[in-house]
N, C-alpha and C. Protein backbone atom coordinates (compact mmCIF):
# COMPACT_ATOMS: atom_id res chain seq x y z
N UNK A 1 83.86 -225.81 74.11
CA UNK A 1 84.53 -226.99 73.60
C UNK A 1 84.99 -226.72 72.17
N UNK A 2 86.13 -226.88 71.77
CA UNK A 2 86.67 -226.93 70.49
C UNK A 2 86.68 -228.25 69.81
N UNK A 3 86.16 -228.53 68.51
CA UNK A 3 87.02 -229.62 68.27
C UNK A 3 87.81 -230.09 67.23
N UNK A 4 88.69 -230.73 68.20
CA UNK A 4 90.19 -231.32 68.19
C UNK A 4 90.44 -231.51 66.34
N UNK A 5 89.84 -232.59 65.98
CA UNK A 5 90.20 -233.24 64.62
C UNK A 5 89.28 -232.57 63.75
N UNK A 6 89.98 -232.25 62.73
CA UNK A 6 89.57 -231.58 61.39
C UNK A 6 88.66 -232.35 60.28
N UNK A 7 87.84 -231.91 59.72
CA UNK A 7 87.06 -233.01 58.78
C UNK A 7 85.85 -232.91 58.80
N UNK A 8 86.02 -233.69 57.13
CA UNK A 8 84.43 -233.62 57.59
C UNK A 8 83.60 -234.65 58.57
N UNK A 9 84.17 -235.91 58.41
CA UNK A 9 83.39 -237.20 59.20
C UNK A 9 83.43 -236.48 60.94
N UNK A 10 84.54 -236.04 61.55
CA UNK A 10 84.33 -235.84 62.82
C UNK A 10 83.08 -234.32 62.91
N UNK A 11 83.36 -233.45 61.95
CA UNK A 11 82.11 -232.46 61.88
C UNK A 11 80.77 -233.41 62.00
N UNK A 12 80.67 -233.77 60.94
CA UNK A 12 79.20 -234.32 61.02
C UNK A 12 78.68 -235.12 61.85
N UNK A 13 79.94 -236.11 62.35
CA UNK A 13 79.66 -236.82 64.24
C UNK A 13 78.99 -235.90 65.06
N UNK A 14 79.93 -234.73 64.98
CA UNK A 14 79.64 -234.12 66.08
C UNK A 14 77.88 -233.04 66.10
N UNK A 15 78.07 -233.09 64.61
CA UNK A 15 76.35 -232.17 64.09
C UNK A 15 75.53 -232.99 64.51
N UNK A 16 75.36 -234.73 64.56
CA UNK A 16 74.44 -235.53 65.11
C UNK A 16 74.07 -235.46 65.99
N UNK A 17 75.41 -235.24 67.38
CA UNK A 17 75.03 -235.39 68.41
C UNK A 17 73.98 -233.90 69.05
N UNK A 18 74.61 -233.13 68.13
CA UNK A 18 73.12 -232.53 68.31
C UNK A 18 71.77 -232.27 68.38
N UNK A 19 70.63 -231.15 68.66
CA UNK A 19 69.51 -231.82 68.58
C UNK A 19 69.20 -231.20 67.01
N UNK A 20 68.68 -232.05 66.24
CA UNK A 20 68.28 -232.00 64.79
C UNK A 20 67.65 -230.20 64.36
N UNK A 21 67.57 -229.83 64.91
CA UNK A 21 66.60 -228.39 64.59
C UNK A 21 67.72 -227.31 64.72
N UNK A 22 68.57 -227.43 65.34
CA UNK A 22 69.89 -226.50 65.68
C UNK A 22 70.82 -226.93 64.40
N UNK A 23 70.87 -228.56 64.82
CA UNK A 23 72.18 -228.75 63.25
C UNK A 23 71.48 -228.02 61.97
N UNK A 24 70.03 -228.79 61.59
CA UNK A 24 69.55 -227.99 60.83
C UNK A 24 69.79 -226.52 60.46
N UNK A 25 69.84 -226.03 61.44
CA UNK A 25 70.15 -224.11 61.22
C UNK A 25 71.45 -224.06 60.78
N UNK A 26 72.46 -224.55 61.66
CA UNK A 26 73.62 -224.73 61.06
C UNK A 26 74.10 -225.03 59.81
N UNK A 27 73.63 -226.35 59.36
CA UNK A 27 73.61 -226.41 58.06
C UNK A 27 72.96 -225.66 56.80
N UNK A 28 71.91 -225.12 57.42
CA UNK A 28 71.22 -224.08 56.40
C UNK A 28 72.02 -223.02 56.49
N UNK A 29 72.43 -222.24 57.38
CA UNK A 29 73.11 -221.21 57.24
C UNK A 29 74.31 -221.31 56.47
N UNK A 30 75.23 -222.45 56.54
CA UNK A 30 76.32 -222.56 56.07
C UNK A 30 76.35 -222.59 54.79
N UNK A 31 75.50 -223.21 54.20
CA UNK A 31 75.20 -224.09 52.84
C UNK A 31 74.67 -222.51 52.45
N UNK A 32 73.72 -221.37 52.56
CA UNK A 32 73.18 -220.59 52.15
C UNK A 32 74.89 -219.50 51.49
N UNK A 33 75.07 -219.50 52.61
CA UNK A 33 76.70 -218.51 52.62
C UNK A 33 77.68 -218.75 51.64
N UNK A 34 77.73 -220.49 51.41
CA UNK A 34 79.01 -220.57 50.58
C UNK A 34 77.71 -220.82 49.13
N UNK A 35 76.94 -220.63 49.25
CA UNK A 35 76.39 -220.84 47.67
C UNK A 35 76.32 -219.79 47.14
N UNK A 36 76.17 -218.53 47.98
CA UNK A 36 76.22 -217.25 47.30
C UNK A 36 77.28 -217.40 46.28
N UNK A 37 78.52 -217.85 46.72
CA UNK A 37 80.09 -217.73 45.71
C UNK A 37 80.26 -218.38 44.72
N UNK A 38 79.13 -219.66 44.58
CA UNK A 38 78.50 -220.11 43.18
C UNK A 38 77.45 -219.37 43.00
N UNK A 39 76.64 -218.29 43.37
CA UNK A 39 75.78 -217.50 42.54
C UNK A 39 76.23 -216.24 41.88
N UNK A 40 77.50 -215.50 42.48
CA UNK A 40 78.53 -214.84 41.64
C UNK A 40 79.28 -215.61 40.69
N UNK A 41 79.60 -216.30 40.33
CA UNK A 41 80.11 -217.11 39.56
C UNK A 41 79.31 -217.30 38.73
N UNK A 42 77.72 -217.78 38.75
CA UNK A 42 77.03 -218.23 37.57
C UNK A 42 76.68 -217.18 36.86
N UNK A 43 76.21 -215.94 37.76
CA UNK A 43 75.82 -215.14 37.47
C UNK A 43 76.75 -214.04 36.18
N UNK A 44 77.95 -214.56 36.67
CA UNK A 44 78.86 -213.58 35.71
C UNK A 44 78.72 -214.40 34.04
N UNK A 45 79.07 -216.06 34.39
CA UNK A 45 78.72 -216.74 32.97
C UNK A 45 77.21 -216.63 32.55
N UNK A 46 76.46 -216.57 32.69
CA UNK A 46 74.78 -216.46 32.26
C UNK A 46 75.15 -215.45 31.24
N UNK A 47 74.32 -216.12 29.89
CA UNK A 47 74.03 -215.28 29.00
C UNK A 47 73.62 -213.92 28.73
N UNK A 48 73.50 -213.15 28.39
CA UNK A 48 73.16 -211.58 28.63
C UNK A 48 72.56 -211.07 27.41
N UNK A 49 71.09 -211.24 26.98
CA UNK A 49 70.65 -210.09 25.72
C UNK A 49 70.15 -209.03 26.35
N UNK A 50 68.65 -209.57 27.52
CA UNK A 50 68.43 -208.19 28.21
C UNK A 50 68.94 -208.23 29.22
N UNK A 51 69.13 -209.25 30.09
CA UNK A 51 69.45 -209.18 31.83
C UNK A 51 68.57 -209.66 32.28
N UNK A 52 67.49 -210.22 31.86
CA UNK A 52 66.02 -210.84 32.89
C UNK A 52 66.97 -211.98 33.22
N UNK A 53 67.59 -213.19 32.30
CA UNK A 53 68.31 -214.09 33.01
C UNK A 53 68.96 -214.36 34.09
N UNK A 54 70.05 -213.01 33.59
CA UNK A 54 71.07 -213.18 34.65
C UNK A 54 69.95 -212.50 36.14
N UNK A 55 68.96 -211.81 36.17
CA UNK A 55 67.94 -211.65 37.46
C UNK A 55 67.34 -212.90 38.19
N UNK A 56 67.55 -213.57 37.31
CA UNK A 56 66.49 -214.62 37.97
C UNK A 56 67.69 -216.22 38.84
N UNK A 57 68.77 -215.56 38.95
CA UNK A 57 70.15 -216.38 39.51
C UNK A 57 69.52 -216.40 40.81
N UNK A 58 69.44 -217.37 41.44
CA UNK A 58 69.22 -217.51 42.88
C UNK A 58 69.32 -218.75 43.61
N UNK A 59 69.79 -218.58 45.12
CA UNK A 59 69.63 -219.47 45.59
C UNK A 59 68.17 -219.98 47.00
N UNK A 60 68.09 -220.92 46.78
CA UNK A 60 66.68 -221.29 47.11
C UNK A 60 66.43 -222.63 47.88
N UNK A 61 65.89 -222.78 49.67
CA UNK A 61 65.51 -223.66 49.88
C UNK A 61 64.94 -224.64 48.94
N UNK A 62 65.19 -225.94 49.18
CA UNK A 62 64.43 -226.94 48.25
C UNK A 62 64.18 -228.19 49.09
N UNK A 63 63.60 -229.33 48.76
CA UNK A 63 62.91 -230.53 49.39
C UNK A 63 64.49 -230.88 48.56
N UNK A 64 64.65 -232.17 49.46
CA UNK A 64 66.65 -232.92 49.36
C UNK A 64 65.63 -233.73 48.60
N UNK A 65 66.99 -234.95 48.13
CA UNK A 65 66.60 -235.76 46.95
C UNK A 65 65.36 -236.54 47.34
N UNK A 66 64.85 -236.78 46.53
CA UNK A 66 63.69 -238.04 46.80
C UNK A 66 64.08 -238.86 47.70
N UNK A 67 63.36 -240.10 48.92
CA UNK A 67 64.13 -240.78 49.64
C UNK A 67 65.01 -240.63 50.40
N UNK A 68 65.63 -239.24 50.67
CA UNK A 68 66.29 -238.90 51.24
C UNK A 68 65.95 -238.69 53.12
N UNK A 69 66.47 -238.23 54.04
CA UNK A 69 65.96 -238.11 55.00
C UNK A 69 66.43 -236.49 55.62
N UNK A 70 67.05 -235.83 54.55
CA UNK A 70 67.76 -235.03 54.77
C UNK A 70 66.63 -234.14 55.06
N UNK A 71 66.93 -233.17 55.87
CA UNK A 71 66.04 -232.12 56.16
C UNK A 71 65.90 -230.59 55.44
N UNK A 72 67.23 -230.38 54.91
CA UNK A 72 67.96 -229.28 54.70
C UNK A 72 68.69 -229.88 53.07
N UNK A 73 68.14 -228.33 52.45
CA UNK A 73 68.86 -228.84 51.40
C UNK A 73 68.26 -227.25 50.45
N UNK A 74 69.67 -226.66 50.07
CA UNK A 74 69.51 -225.74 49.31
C UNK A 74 69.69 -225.47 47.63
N UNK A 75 69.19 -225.38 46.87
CA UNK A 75 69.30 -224.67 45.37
C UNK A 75 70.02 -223.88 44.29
N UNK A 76 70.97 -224.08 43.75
CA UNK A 76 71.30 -222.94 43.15
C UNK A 76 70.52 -223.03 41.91
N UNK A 77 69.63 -222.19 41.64
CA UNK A 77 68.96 -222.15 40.49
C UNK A 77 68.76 -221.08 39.83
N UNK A 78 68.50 -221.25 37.87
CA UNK A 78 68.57 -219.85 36.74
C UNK A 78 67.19 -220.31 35.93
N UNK A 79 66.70 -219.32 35.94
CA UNK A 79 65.62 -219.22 35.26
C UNK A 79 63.88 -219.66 36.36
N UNK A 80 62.86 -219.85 35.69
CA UNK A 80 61.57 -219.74 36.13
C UNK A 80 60.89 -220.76 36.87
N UNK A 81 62.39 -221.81 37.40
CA UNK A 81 62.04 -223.23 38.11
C UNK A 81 60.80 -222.69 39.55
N UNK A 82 60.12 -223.50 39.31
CA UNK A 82 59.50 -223.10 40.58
C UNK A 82 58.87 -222.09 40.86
N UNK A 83 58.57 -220.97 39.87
CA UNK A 83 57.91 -219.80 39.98
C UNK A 83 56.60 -219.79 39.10
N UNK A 84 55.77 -219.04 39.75
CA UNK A 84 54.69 -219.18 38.66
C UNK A 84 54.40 -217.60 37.71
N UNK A 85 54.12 -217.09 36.82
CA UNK A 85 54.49 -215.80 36.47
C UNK A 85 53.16 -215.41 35.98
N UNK A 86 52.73 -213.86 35.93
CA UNK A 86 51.49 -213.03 35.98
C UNK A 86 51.30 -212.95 34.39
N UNK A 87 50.53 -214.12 33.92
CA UNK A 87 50.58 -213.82 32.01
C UNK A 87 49.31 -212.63 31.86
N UNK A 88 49.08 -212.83 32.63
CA UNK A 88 47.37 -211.54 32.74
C UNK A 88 48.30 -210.28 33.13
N UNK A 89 49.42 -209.98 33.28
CA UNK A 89 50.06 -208.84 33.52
C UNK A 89 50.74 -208.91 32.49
N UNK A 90 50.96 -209.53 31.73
CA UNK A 90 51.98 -209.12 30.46
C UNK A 90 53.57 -209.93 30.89
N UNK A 91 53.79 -210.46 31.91
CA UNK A 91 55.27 -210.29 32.80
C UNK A 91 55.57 -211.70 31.81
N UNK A 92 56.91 -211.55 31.09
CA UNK A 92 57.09 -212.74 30.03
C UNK A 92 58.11 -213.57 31.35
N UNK A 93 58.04 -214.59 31.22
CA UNK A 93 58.66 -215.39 31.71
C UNK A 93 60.47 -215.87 31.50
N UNK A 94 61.08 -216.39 31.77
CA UNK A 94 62.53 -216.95 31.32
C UNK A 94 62.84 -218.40 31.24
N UNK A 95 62.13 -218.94 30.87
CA UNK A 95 61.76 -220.56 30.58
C UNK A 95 63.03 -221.14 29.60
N UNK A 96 63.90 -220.15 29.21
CA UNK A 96 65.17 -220.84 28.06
C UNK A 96 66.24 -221.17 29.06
N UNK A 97 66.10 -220.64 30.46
CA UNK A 97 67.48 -221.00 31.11
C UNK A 97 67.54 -222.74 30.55
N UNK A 98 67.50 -223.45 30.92
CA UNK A 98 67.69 -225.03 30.51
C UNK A 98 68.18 -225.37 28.69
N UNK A 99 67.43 -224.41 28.51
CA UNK A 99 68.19 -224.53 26.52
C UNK A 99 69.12 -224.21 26.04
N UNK A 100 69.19 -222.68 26.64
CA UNK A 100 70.84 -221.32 27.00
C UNK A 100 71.89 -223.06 27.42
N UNK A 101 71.55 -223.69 28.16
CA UNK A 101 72.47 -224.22 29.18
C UNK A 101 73.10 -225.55 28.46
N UNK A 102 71.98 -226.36 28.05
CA UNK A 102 72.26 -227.76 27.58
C UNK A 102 71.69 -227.61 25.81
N UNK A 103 71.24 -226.65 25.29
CA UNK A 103 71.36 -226.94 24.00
C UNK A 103 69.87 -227.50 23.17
N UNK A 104 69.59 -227.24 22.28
CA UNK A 104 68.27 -227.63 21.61
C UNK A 104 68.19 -227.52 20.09
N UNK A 105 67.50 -228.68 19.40
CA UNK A 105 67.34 -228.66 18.21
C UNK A 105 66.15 -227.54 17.30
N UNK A 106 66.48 -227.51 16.59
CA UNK A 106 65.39 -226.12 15.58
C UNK A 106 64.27 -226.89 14.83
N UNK A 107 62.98 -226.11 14.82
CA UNK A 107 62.24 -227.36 14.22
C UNK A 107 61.54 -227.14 14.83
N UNK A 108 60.00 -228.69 14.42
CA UNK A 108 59.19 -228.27 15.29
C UNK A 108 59.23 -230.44 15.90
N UNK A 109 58.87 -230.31 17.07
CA UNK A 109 58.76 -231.80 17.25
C UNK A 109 57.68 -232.91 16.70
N UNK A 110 58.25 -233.94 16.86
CA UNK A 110 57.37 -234.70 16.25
C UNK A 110 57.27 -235.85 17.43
N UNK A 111 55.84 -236.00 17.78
CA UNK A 111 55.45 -237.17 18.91
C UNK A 111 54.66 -238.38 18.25
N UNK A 112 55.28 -239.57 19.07
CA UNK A 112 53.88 -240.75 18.89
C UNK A 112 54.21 -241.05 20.14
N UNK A 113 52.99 -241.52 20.60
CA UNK A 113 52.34 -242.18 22.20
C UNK A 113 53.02 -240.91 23.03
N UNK A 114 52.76 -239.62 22.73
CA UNK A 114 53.66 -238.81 24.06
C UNK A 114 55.23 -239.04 24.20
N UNK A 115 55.79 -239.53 23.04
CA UNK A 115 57.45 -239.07 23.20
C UNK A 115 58.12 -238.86 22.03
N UNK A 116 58.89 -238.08 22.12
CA UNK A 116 59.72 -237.28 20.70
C UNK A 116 60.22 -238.05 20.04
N UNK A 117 60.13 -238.43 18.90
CA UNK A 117 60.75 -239.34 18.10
C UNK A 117 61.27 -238.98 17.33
N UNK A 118 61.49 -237.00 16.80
CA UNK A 118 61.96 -236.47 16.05
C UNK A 118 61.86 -235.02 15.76
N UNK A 119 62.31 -234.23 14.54
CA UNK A 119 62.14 -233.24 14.62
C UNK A 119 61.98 -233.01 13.27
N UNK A 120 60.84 -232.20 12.71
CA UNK A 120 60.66 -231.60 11.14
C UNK A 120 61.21 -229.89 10.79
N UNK A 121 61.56 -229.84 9.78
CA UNK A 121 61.62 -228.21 10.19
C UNK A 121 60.82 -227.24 9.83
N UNK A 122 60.66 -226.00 10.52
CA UNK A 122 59.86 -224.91 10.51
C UNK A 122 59.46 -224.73 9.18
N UNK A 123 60.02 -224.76 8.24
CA UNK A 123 59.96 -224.13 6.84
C UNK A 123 59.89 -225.54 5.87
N UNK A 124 59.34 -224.96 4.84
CA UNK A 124 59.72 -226.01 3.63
C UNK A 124 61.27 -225.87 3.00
N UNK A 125 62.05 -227.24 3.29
CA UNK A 125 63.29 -227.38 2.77
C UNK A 125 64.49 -226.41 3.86
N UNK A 126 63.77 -226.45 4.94
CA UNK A 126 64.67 -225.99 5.84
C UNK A 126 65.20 -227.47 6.30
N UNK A 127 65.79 -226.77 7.09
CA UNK A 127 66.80 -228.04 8.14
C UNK A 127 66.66 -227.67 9.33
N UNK A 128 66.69 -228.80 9.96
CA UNK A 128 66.64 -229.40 11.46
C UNK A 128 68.52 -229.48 11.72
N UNK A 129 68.78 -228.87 12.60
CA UNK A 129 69.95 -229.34 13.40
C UNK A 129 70.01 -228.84 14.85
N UNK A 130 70.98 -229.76 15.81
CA UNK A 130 70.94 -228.78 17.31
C UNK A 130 71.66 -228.26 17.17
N UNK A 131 71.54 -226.94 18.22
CA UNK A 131 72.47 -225.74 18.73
C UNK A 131 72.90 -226.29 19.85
N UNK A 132 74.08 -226.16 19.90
CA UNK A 132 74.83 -226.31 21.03
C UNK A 132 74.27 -225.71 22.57
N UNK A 133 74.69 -226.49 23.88
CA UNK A 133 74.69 -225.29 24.91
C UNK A 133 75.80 -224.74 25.39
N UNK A 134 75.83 -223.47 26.17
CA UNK A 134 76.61 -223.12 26.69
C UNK A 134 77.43 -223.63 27.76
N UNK A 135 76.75 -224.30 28.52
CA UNK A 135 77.15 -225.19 29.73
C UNK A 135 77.57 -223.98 30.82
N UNK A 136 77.17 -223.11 31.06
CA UNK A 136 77.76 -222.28 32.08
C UNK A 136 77.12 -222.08 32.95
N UNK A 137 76.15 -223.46 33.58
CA UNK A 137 76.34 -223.87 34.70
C UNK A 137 77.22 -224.78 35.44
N UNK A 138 77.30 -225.44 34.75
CA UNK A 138 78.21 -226.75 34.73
C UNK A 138 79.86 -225.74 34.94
N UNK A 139 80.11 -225.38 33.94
CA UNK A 139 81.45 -224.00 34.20
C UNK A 139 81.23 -223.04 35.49
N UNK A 140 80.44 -222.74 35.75
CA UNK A 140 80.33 -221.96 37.07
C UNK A 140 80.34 -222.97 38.07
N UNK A 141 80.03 -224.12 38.59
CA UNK A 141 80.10 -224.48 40.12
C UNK A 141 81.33 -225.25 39.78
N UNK A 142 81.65 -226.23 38.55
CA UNK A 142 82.95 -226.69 38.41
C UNK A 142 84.58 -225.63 38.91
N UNK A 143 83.99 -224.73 39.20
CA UNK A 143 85.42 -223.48 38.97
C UNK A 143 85.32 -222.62 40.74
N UNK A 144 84.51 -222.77 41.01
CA UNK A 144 83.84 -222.46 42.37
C UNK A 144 83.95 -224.21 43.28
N UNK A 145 83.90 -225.35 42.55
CA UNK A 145 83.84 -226.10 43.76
C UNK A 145 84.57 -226.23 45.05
N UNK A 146 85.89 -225.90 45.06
CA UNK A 146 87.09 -226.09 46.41
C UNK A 146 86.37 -224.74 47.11
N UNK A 147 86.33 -223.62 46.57
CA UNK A 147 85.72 -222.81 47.01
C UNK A 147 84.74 -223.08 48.16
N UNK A 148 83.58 -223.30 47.35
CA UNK A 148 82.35 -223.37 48.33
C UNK A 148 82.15 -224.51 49.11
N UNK A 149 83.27 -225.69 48.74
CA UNK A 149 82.87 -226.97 49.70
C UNK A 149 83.46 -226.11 51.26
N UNK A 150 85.34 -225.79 50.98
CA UNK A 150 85.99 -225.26 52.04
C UNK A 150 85.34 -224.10 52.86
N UNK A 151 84.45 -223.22 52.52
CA UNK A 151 83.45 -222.48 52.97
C UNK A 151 82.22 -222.80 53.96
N UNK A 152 81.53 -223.98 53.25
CA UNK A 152 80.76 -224.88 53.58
C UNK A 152 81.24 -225.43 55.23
N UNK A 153 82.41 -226.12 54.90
CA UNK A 153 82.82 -227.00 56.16
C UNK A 153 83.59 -225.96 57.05
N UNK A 154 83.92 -225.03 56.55
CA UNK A 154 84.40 -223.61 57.76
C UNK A 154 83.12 -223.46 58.47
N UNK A 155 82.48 -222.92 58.07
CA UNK A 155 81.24 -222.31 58.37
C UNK A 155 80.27 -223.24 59.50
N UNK A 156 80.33 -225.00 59.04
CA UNK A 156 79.77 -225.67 60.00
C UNK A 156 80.36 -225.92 61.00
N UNK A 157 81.82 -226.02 60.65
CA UNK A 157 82.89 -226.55 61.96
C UNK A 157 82.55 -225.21 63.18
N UNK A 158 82.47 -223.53 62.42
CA UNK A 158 82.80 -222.54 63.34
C UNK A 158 81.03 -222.89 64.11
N UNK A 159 80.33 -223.28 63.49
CA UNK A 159 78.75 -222.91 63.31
C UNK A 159 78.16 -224.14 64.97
N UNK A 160 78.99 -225.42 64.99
CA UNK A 160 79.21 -226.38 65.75
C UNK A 160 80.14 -225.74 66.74
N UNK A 161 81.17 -225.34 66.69
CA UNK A 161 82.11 -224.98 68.11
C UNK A 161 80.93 -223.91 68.75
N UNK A 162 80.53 -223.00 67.92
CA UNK A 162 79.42 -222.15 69.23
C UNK A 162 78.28 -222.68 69.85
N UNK A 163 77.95 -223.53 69.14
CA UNK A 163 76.54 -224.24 69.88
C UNK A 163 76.98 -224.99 71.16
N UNK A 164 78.09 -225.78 71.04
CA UNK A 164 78.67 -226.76 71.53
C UNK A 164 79.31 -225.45 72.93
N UNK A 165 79.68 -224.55 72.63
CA UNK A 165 80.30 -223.47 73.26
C UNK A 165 79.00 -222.40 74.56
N UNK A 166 77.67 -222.95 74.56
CA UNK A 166 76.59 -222.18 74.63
C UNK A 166 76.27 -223.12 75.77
């Protein structure tokens, strides 16, 4: 069986009428394939002093949003989300992806009741200001999106005609 109308709403009709564990594959596979082409993409913008950063680019099953019912739901993620690292081995971690990305002030913080209310600086008669981020995550899937959606919905439409074809 082929089908007829293009899209996404008649795709995903037709992924329902399936049984949930097959669409599932489908959709994981698809979603895995076109994210690679946002992980070349990020990977080329990621900062570079040694290269541990740009190593740690990956894409990664994940639990879908909170509340969600979705079953399937994949990751593109930079830096040490979700990993736990060997400090008894020496192995330093990459915990700045998020700072590299969105930016952070210099200084040291200042808390009452458990929330930041400010920042002092390191030194006497130094200054506090933020550093900018790079945003080149945000620049990498923004520049890749037509890309990987049209990938995405190739991949399920072809991924649905064979099941449906079986």
């Amino acid at each position: 069986m082929k089908i007829s109308e293009t899209g996404y709403t008649q795709v995903a009709r037709t992924l329902k009428t399936l049984e949930p564990k097959i669409g599932n594959k489908i959709v994981r596979k698809a979603q895995r394939e076109a994210l690679k082409i946002g992980k070349a993409a990020l990977a080329a913008l990621v900062p570079v002093a040694s290269g541990k950063l740009r190593r740690t680019v990956r894409v990664r099953a994940s639990k879908g949003p909170r509340g969600s019912r979705r079953t399937v739901s994949l990751a593109l993620l930079v830096g040490e989300a979700g990993r736990k690292g060997d400090k008894s081995a020496g192995i330093r971690r990459t915990f700045y992806a998020f700072m590299q990305n969105y930016g952070w002030h210099t200084g040291k913080r200042v808390k009452k009741a458990g929330k930041v209310v400010g920042y002092t600086p390191l030194r006497k008669g130094g200054t506090v200001h933020f550093v900018p981020g790079k945003k080149f995550a945000q620049r990498a899937l923004k520049s890749t999106e037509k890309p990987i959606r049209s990938t995405f919905e190739r991949l399920v439409k072809s991924g649905v005609e064979q099941e449906l074809s079986r």
